[in-house]
Structures are given as C-alpha cells and as structure tokens.
PDB file of N, CA and C in Angstrom:
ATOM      1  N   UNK A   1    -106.422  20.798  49.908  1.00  0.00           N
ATOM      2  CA  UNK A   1    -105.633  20.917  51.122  1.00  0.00           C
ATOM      3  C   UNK A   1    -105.374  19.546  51.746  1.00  0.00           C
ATOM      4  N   UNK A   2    -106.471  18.616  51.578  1.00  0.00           N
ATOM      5  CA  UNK A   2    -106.196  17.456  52.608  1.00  0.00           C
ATOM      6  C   UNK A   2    -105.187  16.594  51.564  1.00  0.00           C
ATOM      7  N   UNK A   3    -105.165  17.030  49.978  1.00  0.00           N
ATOM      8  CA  UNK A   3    -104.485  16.053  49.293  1.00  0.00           C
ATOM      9  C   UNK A   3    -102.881  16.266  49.484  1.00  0.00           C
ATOM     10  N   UNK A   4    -102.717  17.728  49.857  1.00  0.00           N
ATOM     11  CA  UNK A   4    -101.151  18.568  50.306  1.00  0.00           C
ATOM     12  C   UNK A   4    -100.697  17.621  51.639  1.00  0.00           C
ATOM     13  N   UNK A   5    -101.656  17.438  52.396  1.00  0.00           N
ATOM     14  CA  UNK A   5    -101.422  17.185  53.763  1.00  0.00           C
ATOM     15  C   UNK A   5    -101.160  15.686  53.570  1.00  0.00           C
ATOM     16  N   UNK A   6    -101.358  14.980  52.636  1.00  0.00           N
ATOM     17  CA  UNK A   6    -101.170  13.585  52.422  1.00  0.00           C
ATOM     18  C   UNK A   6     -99.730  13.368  52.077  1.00  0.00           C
ATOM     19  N   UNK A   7     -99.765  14.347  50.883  1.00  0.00           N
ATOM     20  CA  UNK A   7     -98.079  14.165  50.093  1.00  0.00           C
ATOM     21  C   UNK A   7     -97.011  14.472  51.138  1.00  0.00           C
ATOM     22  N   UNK A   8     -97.399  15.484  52.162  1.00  0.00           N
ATOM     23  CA  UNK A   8     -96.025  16.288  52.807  1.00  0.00           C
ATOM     24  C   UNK A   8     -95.706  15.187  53.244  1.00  0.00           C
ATOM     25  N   UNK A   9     -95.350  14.155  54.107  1.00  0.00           N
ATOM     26  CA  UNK A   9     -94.825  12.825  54.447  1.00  0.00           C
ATOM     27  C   UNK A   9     -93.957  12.431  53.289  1.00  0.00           C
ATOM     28  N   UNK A  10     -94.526  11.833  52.199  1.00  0.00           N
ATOM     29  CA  UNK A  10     -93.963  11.143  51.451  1.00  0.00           C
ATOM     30  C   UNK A  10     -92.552  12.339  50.764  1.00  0.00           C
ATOM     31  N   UNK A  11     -92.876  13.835  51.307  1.00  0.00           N
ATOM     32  CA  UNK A  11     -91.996  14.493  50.129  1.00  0.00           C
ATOM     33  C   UNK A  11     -90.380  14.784  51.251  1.00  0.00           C
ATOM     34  N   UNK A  12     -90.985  15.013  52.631  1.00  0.00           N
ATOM     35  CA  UNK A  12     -90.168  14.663  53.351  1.00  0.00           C
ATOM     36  C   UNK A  12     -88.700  13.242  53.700  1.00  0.00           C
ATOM     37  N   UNK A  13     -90.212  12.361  53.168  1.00  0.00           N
ATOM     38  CA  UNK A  13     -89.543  11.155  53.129  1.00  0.00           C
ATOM     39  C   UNK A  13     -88.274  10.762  52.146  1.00  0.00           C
ATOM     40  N   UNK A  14     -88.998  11.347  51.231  1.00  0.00           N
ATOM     41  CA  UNK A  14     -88.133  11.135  49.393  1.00  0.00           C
ATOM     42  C   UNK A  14     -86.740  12.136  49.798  1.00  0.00           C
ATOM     43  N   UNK A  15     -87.071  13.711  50.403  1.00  0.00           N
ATOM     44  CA  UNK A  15     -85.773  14.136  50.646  1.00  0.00           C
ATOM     45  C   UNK A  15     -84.737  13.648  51.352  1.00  0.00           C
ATOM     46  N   UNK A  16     -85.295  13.071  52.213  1.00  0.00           N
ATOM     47  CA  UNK A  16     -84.270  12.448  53.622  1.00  0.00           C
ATOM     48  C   UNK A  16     -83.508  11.109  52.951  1.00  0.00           C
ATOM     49  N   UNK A  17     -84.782  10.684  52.253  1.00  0.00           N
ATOM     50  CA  UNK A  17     -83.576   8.882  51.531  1.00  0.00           C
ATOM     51  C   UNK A  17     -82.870  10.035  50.071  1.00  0.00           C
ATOM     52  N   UNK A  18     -82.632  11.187  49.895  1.00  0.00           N
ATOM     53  CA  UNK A  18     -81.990  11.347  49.140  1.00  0.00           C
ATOM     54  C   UNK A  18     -80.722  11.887  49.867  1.00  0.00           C
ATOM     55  N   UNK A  19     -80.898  12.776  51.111  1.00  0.00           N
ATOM     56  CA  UNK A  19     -80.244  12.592  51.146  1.00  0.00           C
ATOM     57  C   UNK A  19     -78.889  11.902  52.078  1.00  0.00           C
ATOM     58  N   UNK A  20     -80.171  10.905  52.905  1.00  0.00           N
ATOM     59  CA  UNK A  20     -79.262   9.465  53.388  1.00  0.00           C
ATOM     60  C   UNK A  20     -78.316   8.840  52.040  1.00  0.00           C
ATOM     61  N   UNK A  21     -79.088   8.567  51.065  1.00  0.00           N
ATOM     62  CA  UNK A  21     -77.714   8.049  49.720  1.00  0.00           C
ATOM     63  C   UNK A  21     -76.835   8.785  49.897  1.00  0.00           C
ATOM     64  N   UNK A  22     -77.175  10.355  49.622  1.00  0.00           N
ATOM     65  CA  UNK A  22     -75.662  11.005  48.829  1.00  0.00           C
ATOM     66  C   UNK A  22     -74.956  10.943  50.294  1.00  0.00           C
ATOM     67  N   UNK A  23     -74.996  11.186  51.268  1.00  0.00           N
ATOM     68  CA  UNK A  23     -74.269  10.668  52.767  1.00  0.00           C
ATOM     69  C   UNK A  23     -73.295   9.256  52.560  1.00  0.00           C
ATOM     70  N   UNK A  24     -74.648   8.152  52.071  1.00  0.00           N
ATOM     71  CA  UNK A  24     -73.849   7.087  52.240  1.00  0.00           C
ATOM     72  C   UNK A  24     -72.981   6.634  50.775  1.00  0.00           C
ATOM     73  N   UNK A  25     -73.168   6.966  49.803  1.00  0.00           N
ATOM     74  CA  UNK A  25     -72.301   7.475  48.710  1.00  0.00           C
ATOM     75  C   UNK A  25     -70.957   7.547  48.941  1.00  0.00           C
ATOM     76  N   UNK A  26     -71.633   8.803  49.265  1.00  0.00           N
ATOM     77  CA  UNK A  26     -69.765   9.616  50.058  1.00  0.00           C
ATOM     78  C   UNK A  26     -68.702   9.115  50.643  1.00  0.00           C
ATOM     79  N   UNK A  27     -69.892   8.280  51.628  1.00  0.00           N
ATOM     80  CA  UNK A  27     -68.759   7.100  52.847  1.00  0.00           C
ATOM     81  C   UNK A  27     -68.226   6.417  52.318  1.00  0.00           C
ATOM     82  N   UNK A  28     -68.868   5.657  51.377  1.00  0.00           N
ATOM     83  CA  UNK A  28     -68.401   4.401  50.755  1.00  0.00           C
ATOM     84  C   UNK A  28     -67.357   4.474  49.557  1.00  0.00           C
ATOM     85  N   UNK A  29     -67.866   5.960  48.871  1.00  0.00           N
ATOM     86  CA  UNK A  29     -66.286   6.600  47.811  1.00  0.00           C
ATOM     87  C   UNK A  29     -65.023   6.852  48.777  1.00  0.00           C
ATOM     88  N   UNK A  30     -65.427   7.055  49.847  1.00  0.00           N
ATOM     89  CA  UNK A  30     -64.213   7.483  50.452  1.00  0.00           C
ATOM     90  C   UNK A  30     -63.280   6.354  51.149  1.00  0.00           C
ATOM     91  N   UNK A  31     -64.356   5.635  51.984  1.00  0.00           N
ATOM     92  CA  UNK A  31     -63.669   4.045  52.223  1.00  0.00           C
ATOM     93  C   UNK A  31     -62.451   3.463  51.178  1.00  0.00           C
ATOM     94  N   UNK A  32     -63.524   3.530  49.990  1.00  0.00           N
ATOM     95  CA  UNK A  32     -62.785   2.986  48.981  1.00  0.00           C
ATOM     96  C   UNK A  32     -61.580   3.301  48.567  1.00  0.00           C
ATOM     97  N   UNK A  33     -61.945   4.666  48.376  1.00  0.00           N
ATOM     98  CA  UNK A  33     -60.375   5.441  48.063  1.00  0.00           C
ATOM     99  C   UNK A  33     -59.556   5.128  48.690  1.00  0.00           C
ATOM    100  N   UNK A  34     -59.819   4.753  50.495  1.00  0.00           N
ATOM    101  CA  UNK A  34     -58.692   4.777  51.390  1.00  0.00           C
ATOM    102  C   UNK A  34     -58.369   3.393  51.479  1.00  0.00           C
ATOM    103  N   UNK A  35     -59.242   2.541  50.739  1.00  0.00           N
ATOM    104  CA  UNK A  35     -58.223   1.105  50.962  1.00  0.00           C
ATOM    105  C   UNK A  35     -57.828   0.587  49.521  1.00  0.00           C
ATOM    106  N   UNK A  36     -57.883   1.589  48.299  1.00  0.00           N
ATOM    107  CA  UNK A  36     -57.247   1.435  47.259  1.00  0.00           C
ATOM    108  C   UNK A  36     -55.923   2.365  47.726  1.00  0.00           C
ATOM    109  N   UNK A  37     -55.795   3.311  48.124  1.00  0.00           N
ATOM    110  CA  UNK A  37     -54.531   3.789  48.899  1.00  0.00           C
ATOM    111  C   UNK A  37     -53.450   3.358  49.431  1.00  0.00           C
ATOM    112  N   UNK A  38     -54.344   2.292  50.114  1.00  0.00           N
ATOM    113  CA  UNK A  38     -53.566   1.535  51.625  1.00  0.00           C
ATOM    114  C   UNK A  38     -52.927  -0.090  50.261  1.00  0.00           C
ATOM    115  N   UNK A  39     -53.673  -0.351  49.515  1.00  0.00           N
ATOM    116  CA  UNK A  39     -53.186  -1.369  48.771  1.00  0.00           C
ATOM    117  C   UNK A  39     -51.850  -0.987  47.999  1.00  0.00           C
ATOM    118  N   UNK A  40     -52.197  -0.043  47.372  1.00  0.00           N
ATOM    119  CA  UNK A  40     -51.264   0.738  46.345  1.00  0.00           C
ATOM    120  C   UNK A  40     -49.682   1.119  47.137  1.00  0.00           C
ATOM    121  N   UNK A  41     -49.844   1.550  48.427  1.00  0.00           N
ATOM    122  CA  UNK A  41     -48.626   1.739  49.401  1.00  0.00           C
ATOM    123  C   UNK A  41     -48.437   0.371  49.845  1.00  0.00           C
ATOM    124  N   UNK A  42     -49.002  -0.576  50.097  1.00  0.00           N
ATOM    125  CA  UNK A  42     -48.770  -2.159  50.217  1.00  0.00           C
ATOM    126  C   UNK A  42     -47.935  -2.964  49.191  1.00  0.00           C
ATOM    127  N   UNK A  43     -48.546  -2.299  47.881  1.00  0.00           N
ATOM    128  CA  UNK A  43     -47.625  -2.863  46.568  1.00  0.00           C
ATOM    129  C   UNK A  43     -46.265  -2.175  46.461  1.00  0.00           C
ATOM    130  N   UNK A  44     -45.965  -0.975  46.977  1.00  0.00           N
ATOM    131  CA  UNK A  44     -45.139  -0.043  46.880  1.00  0.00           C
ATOM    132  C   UNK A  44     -43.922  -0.782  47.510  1.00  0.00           C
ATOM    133  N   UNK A  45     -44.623  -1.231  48.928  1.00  0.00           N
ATOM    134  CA  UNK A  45     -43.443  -1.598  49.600  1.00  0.00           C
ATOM    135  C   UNK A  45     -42.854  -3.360  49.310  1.00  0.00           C
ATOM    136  N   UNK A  46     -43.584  -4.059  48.428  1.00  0.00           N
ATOM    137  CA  UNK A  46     -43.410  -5.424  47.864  1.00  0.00           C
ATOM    138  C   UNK A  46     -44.022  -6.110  48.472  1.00  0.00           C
ATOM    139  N   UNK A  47     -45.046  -6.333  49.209  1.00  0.00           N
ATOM    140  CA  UNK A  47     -46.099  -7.356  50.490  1.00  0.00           C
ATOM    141  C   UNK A  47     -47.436  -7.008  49.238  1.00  0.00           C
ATOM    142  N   UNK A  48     -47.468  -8.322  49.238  1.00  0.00           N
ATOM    143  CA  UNK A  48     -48.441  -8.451  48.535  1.00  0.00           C
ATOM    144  C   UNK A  48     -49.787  -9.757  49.283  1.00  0.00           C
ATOM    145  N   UNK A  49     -49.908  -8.721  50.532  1.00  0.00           N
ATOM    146  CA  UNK A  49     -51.379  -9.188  51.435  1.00  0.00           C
ATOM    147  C   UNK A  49     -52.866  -8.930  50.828  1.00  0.00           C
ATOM    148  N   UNK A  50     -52.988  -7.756  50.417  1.00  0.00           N
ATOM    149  CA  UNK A  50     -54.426  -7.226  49.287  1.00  0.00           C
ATOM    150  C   UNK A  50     -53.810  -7.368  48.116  1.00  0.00           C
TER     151      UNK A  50
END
C-alpha cells in the first residue's frame, strides 16, 4: 500500500505531461499549418516577404 501511495504522484504526473504534449503538439501543427497557408496565399499573390 505505501509503495501504491508513492507511485500515484508520479502516474498522475506522467498523464498530465502526456497530455500537456499532445495539447502542445496540436498548437504547434496548427500554427504551422496556418503560416504555411498564409505563405502559400503570399506566393499566390506574387510578394515574396516569407
């Protein structure tokens, strides 16, 4: 029992940074997408700033 009571922290812990990544994952696929977007409509229009 006291060895359960040791792990629960760490198993808590391990879930939460898993799923802080897939959160910050997400953000950062999506960022991306939206300023490969914003480039791609930049090239579209002939300005070639990015």
């Amino acid at each position: 029992m006291e060895s359960l009571a040791i792990l629960t922290p760490d198993l808590y812990l391990a879930m939460f940074g898993g799923f802080a990544l897939t959160v910050l994952a997400r953000t950062l696929y999506r960022s991306a997408a939206r300023a490969s977007r914003v480039r791609v409509t930049l090239r579209r229009n002939g300005e070639t700033i990015l």
